[in-house]
PDB file of N, CA and C in Angstrom:
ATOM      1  N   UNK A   1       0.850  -1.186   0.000  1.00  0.00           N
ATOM      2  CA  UNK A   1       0.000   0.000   0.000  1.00  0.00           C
ATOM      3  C   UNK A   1       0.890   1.242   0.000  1.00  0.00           C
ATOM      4  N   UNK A   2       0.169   2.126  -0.695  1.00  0.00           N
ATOM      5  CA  UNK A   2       1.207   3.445  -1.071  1.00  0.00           C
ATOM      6  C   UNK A   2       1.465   4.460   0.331  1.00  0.00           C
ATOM      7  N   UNK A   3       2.082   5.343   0.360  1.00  0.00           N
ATOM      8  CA  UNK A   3       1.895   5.936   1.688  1.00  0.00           C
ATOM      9  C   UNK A   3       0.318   6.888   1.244  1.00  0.00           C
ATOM     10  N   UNK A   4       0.505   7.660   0.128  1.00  0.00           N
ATOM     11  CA  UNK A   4      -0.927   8.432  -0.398  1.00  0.00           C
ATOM     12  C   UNK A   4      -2.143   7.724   0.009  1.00  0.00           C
ATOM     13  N   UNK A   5      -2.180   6.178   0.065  1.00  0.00           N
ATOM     14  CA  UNK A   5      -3.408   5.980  -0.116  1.00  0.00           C
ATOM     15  C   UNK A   5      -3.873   5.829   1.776  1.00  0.00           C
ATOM     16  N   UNK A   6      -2.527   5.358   2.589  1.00  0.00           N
ATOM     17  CA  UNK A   6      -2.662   5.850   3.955  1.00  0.00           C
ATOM     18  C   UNK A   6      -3.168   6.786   4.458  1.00  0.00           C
ATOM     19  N   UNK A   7      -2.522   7.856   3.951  1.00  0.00           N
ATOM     20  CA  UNK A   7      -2.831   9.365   4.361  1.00  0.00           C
ATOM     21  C   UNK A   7      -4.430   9.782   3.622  1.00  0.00           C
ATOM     22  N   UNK A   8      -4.585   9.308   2.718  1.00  0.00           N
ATOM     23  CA  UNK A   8      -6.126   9.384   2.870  1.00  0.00           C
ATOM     24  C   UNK A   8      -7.150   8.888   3.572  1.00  0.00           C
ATOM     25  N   UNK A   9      -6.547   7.725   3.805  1.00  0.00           N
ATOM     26  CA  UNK A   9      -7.348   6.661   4.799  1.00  0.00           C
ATOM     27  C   UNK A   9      -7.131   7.588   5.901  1.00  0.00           C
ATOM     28  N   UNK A  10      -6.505   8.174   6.511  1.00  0.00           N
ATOM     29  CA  UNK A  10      -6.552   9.154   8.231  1.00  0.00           C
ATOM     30  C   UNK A  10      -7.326  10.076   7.832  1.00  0.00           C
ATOM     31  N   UNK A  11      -6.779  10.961   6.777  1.00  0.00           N
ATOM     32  CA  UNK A  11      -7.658  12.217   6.396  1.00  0.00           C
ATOM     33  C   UNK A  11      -8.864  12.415   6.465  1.00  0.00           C
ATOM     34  N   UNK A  12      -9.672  10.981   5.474  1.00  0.00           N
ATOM     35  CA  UNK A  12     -10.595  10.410   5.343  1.00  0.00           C
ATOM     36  C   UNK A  12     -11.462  10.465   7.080  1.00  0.00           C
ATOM     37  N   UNK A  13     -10.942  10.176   8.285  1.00  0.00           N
ATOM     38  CA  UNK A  13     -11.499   9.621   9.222  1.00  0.00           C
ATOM     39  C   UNK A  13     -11.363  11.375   9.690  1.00  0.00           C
ATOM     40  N   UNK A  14     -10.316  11.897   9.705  1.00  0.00           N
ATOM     41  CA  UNK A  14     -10.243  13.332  10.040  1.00  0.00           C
ATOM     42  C   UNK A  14     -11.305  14.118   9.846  1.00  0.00           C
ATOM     43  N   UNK A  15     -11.402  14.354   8.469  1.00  0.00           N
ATOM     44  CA  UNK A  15     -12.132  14.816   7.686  1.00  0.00           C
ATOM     45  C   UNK A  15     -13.899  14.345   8.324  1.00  0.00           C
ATOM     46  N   UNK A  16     -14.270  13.227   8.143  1.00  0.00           N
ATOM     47  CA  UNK A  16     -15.261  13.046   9.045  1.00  0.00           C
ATOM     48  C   UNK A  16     -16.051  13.548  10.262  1.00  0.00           C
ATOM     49  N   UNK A  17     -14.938  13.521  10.788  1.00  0.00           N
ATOM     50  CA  UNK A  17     -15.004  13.841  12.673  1.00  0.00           C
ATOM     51  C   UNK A  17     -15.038  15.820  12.584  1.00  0.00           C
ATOM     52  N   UNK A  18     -14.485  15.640  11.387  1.00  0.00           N
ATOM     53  CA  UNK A  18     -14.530  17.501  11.549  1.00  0.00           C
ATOM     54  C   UNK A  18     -16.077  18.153  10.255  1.00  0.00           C
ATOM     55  N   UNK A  19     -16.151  17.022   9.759  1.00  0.00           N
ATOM     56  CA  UNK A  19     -17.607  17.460   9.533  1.00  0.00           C
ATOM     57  C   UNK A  19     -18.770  16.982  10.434  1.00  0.00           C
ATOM     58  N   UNK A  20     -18.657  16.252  11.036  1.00  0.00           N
ATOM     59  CA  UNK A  20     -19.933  15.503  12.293  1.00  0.00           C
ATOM     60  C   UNK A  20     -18.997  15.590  13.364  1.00  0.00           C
ATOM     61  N   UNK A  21     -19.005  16.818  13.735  1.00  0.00           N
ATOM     62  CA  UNK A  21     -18.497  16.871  15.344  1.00  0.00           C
ATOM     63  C   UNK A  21     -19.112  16.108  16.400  1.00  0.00           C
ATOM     64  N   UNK A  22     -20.875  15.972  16.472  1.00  0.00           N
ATOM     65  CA  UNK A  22     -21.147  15.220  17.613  1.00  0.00           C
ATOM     66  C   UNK A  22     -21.113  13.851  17.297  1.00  0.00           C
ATOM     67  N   UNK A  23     -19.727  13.317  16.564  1.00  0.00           N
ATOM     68  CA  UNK A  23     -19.916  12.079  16.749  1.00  0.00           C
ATOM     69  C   UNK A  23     -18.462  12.271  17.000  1.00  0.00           C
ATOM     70  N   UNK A  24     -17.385  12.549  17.590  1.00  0.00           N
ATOM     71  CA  UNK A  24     -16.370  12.410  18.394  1.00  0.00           C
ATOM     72  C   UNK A  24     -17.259  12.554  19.989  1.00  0.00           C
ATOM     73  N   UNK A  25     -17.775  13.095  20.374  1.00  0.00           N
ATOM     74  CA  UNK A  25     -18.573  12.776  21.691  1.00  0.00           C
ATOM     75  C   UNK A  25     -19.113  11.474  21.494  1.00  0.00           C
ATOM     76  N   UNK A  26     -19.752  10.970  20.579  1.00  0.00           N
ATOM     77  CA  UNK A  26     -20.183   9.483  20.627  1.00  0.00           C
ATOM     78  C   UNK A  26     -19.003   8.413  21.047  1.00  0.00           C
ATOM     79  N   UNK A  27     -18.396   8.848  20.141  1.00  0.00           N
ATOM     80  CA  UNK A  27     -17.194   7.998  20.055  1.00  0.00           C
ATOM     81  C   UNK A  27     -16.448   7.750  21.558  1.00  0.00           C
ATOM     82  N   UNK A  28     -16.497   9.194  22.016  1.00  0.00           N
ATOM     83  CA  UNK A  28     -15.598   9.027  23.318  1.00  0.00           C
ATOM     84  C   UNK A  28     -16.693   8.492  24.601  1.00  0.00           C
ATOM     85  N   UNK A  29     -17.906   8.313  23.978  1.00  0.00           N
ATOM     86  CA  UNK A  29     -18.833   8.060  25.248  1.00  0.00           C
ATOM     87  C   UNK A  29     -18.959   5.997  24.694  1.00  0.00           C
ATOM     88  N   UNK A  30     -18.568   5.949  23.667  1.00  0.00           N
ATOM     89  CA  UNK A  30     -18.767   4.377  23.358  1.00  0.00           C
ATOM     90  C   UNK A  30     -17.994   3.877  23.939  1.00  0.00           C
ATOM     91  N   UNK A  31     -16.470   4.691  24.259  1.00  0.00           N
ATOM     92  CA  UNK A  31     -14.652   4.314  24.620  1.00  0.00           C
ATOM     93  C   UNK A  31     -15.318   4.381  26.147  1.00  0.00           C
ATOM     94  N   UNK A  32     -15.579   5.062  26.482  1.00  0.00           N
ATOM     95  CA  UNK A  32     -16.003   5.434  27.859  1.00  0.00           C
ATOM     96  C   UNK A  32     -16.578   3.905  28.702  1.00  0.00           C
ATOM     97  N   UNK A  33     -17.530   3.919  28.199  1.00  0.00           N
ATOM     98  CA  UNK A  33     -18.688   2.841  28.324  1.00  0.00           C
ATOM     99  C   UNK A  33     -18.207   1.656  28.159  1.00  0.00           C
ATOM    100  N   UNK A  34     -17.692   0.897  27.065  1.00  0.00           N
ATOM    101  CA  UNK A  34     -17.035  -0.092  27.009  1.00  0.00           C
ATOM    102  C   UNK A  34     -15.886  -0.093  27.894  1.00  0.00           C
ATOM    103  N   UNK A  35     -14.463   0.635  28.188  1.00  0.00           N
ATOM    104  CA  UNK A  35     -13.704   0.221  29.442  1.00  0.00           C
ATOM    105  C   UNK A  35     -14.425   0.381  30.631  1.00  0.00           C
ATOM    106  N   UNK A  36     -15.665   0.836  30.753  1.00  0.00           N
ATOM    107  CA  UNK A  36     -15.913   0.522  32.776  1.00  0.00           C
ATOM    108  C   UNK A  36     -16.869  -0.591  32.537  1.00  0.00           C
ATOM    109  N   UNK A  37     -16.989  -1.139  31.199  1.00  0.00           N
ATOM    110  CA  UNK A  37     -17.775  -2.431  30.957  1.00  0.00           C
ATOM    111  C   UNK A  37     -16.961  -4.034  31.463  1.00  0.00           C
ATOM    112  N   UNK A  38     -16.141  -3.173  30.764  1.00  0.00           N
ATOM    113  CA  UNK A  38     -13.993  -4.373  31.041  1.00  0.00           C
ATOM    114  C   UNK A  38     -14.657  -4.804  32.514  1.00  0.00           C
ATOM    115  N   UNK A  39     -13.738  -3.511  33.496  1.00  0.00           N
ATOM    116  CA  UNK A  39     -14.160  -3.260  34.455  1.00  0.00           C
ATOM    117  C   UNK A  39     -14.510  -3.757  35.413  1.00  0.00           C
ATOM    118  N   UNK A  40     -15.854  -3.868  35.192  1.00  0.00           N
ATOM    119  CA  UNK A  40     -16.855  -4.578  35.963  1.00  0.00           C
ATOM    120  C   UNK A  40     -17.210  -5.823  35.539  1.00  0.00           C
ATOM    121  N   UNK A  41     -16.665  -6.351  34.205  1.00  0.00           N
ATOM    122  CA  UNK A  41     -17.240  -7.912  33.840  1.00  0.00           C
ATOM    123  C   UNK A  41     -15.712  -8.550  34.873  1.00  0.00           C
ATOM    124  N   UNK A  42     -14.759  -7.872  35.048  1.00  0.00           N
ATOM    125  CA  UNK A  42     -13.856  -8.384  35.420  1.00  0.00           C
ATOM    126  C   UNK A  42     -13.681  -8.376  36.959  1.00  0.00           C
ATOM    127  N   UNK A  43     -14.357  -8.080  37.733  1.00  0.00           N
ATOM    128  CA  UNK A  43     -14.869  -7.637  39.330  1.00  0.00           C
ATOM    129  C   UNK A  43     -14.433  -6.601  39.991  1.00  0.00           C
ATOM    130  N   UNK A  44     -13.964  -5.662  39.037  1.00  0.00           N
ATOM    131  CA  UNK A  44     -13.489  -3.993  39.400  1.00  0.00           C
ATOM    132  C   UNK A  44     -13.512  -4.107  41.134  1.00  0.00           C
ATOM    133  N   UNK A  45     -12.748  -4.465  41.545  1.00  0.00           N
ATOM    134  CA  UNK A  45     -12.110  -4.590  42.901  1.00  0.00           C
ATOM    135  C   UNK A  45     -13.200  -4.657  43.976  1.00  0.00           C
ATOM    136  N   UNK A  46     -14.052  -5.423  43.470  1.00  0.00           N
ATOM    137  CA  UNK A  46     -14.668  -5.586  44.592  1.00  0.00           C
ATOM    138  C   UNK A  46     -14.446  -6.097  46.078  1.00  0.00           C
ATOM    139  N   UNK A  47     -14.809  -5.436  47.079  1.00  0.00           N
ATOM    140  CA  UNK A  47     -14.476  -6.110  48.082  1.00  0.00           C
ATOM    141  C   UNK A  47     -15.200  -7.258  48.907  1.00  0.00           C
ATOM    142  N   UNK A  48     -15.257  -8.355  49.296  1.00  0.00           N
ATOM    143  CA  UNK A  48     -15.864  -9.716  49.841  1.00  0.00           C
ATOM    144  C   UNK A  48     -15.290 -10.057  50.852  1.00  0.00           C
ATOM    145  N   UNK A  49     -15.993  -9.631  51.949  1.00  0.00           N
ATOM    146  CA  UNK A  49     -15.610 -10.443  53.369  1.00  0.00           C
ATOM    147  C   UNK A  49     -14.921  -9.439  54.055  1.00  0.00           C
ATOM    148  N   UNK A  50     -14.815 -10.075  55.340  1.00  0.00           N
ATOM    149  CA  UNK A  50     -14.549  -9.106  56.604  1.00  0.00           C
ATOM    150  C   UNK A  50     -13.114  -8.217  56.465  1.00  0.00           C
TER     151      UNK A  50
END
């Protein structure tokens, strides 16, 4: 793959996010949501017992 066709591929996603701004808030609320999902499927320190 060329480097040109890279740099469009970012641009491309750039370019996006700077025409639909409220979907970088989505985005960071999906990132959000999914790691305290990790989290808690994983027993986010719960404490058990005396």
């Amino acid at each position: 793959m060329s480097e040109d066709a890279t740099a469009d591929e970012t641009s491309t996603v750039s370019e996006f996010l700077a025409d639909h701004p409220k979907m970088t808030g989505v985005l960071f609320t999906m990132l959000l949501l999914l790691t305290q999902a990790g989290a808690v499927a994983a027993g986010g320190g719960a404490y058990h017992g005396p």
